[in-house]
C-alpha atoms as a PDB file:
ATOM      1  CA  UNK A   1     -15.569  -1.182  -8.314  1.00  0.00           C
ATOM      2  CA  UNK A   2     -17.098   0.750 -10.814  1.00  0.00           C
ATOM      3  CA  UNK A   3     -18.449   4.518 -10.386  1.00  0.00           C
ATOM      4  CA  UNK A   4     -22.048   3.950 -10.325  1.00  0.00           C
ATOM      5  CA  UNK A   5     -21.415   1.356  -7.565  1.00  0.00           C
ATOM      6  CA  UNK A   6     -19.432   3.512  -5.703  1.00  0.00           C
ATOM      7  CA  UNK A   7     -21.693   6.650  -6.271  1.00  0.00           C
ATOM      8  CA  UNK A   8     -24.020   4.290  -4.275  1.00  0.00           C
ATOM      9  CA  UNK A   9     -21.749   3.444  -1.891  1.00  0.00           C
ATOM     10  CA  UNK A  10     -20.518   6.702  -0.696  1.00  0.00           C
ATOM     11  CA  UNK A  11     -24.227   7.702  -0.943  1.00  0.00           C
ATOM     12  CA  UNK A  12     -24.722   4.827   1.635  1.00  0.00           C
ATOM     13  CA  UNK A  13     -21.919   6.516   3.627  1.00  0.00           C
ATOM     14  CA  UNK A  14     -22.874   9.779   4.019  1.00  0.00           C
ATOM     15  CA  UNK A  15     -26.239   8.513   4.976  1.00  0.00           C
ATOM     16  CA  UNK A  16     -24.330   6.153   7.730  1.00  0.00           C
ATOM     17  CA  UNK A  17     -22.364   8.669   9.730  1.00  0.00           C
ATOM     18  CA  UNK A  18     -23.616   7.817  12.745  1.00  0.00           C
ATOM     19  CA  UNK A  19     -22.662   4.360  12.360  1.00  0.00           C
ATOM     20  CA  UNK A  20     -19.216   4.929  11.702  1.00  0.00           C
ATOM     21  CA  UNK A  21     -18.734   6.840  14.669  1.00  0.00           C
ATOM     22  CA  UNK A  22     -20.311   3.767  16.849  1.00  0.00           C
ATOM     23  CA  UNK A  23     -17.924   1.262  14.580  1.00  0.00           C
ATOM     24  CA  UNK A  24     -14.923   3.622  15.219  1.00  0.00           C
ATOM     25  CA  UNK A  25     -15.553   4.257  19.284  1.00  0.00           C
ATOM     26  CA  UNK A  26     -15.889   1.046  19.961  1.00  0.00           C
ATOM     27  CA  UNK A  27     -12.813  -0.052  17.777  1.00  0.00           C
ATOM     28  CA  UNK A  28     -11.094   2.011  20.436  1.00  0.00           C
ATOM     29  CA  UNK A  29     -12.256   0.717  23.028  1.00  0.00           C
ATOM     30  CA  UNK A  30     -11.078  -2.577  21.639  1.00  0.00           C
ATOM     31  CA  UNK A  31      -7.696  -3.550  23.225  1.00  0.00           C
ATOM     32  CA  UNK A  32      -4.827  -4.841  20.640  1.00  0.00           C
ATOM     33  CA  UNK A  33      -4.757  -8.006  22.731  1.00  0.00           C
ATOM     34  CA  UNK A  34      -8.313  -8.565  22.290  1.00  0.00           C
ATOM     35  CA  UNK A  35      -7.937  -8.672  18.627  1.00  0.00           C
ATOM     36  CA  UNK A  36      -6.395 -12.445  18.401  1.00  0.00           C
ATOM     37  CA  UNK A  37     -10.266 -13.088  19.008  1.00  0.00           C
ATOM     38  CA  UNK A  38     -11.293 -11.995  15.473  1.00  0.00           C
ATOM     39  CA  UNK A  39      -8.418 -14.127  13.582  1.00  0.00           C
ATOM     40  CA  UNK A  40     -10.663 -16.940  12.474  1.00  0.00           C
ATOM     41  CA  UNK A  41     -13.812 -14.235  11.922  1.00  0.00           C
ATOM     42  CA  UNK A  42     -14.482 -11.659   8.914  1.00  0.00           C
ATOM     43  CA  UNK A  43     -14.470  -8.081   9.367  1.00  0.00           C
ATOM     44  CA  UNK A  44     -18.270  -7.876   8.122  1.00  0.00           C
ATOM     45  CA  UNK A  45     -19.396 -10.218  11.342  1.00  0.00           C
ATOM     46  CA  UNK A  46     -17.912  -7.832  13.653  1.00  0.00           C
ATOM     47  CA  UNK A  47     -19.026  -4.677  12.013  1.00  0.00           C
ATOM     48  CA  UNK A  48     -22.470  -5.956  12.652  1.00  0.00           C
ATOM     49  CA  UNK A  49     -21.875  -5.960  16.188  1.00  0.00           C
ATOM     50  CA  UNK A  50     -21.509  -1.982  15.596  1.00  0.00           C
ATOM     51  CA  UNK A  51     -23.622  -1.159  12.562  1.00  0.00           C
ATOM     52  CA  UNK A  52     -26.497  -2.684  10.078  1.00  0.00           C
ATOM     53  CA  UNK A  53     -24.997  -0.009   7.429  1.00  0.00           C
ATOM     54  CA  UNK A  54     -24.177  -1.755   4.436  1.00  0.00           C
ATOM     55  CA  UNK A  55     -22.353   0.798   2.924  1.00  0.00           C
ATOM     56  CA  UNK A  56     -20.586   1.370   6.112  1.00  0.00           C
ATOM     57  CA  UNK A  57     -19.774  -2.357   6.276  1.00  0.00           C
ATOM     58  CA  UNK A  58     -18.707  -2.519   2.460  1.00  0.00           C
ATOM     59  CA  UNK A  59     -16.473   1.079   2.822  1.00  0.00           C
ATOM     60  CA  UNK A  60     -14.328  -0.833   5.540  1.00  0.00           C
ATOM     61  CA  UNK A  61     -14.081  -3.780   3.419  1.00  0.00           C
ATOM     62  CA  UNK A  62     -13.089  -1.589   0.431  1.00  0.00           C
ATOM     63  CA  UNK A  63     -10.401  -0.168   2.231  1.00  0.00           C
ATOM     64  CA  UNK A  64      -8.250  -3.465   2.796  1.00  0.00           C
ATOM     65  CA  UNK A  65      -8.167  -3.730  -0.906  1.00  0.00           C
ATOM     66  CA  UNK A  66      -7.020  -0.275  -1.627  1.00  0.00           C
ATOM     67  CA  UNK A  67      -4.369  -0.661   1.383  1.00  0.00           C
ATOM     68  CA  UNK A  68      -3.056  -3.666  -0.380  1.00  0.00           C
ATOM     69  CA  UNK A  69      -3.529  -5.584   2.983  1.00  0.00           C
ATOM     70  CA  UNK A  70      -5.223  -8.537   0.374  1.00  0.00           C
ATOM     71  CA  UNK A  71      -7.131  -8.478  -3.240  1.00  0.00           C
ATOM     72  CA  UNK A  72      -9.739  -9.475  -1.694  1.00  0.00           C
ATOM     73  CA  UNK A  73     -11.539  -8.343   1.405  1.00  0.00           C
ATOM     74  CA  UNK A  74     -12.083 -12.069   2.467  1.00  0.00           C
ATOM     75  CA  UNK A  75      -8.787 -13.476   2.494  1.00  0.00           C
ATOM     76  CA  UNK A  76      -7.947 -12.410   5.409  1.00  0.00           C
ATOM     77  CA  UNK A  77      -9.068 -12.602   9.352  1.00  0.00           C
ATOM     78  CA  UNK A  78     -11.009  -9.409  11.017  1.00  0.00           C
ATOM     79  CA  UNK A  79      -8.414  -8.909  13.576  1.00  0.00           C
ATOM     80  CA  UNK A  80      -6.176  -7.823  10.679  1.00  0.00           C
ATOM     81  CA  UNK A  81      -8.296  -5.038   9.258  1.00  0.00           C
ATOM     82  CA  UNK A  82      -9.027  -3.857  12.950  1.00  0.00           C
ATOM     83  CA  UNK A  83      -5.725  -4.096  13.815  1.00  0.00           C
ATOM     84  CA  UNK A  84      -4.996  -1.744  10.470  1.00  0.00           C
ATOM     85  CA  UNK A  85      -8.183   0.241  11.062  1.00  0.00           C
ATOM     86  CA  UNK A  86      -7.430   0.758  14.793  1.00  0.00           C
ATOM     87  CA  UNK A  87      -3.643   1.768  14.389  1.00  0.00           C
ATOM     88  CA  UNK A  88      -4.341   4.278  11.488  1.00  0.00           C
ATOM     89  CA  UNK A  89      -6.924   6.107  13.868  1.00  0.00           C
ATOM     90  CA  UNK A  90      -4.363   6.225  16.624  1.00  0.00           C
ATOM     91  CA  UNK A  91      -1.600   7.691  13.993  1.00  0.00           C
ATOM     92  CA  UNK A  92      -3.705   9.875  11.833  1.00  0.00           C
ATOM     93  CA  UNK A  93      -7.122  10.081  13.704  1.00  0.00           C
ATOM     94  CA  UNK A  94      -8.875   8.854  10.342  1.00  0.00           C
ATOM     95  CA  UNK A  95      -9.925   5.271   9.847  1.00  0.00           C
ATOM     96  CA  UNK A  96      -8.359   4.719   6.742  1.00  0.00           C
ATOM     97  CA  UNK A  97      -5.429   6.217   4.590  1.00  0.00           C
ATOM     98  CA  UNK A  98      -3.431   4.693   1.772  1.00  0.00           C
ATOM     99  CA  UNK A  99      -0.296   5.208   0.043  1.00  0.00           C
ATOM    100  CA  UNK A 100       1.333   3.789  -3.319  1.00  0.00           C
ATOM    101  CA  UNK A 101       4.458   4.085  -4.716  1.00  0.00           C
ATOM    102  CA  UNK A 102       5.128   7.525  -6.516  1.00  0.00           C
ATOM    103  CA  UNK A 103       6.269   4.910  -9.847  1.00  0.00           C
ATOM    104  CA  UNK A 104       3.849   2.228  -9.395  1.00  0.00           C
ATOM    105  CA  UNK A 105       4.387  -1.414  -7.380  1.00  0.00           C
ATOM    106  CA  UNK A 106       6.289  -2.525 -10.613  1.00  0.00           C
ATOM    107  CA  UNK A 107       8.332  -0.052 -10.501  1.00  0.00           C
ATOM    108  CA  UNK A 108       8.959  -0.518  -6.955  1.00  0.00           C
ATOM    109  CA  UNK A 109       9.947  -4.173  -6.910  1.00  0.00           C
ATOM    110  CA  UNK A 110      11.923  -3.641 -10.394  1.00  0.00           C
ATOM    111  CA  UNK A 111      14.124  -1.179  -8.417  1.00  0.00           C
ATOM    112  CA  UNK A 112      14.585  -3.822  -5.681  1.00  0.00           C
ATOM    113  CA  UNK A 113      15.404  -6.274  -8.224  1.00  0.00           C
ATOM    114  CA  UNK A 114      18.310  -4.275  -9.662  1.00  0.00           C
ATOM    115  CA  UNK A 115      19.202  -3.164  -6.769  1.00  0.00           C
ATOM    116  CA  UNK A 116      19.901  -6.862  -5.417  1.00  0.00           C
ATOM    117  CA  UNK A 117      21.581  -7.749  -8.184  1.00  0.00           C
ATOM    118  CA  UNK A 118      23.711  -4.171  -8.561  1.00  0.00           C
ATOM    119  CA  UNK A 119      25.105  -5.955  -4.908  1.00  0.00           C
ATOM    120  CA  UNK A 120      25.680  -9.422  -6.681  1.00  0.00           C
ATOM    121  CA  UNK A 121      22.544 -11.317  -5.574  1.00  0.00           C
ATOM    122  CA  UNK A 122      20.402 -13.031  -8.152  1.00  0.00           C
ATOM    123  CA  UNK A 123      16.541 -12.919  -8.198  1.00  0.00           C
ATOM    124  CA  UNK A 124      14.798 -15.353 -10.016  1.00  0.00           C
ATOM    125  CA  UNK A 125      11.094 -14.298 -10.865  1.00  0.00           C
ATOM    126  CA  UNK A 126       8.081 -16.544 -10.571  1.00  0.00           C
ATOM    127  CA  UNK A 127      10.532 -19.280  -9.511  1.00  0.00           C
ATOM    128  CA  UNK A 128       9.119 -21.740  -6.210  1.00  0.00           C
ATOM    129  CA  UNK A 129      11.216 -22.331  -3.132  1.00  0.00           C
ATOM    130  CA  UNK A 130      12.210 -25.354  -1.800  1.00  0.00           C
ATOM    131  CA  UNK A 131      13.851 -23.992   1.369  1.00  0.00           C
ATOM    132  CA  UNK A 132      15.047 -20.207   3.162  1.00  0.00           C
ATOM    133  CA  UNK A 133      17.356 -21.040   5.510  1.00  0.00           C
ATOM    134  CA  UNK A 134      17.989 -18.030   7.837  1.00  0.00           C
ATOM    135  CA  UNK A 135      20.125 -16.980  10.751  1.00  0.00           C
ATOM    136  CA  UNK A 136      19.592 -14.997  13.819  1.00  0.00           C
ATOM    137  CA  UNK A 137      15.930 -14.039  12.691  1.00  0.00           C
ATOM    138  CA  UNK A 138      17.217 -11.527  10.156  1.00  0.00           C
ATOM    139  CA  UNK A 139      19.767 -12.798   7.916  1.00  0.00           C
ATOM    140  CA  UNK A 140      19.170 -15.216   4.902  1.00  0.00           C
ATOM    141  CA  UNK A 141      21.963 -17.318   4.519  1.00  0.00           C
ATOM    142  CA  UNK A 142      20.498 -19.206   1.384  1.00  0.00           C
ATOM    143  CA  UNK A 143      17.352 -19.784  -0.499  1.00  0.00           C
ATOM    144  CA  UNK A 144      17.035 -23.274  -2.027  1.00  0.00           C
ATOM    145  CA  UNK A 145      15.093 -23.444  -5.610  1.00  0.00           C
ATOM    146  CA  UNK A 146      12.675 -26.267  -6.352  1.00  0.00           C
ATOM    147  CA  UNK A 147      14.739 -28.589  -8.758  1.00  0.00           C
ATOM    148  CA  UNK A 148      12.943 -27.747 -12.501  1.00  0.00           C
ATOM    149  CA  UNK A 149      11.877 -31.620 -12.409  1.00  0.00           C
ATOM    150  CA  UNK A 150       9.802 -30.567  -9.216  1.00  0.00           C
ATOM    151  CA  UNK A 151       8.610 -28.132 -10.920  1.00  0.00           C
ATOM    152  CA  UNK A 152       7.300 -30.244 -13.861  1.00  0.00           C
ATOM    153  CA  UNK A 153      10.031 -29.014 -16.038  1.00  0.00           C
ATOM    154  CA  UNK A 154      12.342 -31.902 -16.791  1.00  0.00           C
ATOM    155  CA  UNK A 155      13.402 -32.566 -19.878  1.00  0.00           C
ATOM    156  CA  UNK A 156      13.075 -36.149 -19.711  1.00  0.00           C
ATOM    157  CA  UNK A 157       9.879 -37.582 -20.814  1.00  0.00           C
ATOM    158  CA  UNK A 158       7.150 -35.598 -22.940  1.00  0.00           C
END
């Protein structure tokens, strides 16, 4: 989003207070349970149950992408970003809050990395998988790679 866009937006906001307060009472009025209703709806068509603000509507949906709950606001069902939305006012009485790794996502999962195979695992990177096979829940026992002639990597014929 660039800053003329969000200029707007936040403008949009600030004129929209109201409406967040309606969208964020009756989010908490919402029981969890209730939620599995919204899995196969967006965000934006329950937001206009509570609001016609678009930048109130837009803020909300901006906020799953900075969370990292998906790239795009889209991908993913309403009763996920309520859920999110509805937990993080319970915790921190705000609607929203982020975090991200002091070193950066890369750096995060590069640490993991090592640290896997510092214990003697192996990590292959961008590799598909055929199978996970796990016990109890918890514990992976093994994690079958796609043969490379699955993959469209054979050798064989050019």
């Amino acid at each position: 989003m660039d800053k003329e866009k969000l200029q707007a937006l936040l403008e949009e906001v600030r004129d929209g207070r109201t409406s967040i307060t309606d969208a964020l009472q009756a989010l908490k009025k919402l029981p969890y349970e209730d939620l599995d209703e919204w899995d196969d709806r967006t965000l934006r068509e329950w937001m206009l149950q509570h609001t016609r603000n678009e930048g109130v509507i837009e803020l909300w949906e901006f906020i799953t992408v900075v969370e990292a709950i998906t790239e795009n606001w889209w991908d993913h069902s309403a009763s996920d970003n309520l859920y999110v939305r509805k937990m993080h006012y319970e915790e921190a009485r705000m609607a929203g809050y982020s975090f991200w790794p002091k070193q950066g996502w890369d750096r995060l999962f590069d640490d993991l990395r090592d640290a896997v195979v510092e214990h003697g695992g192996q990590v292959h990177m961008g590799t598909p998988v055929e199978t996970v096979l796990i016990e109890d829940g918890i514990l992976v026992l093994r994690v079958d790679l796609r043969a490379p002639e699955a993959r469209g990597e054979g050798s064989g014929s050019s």
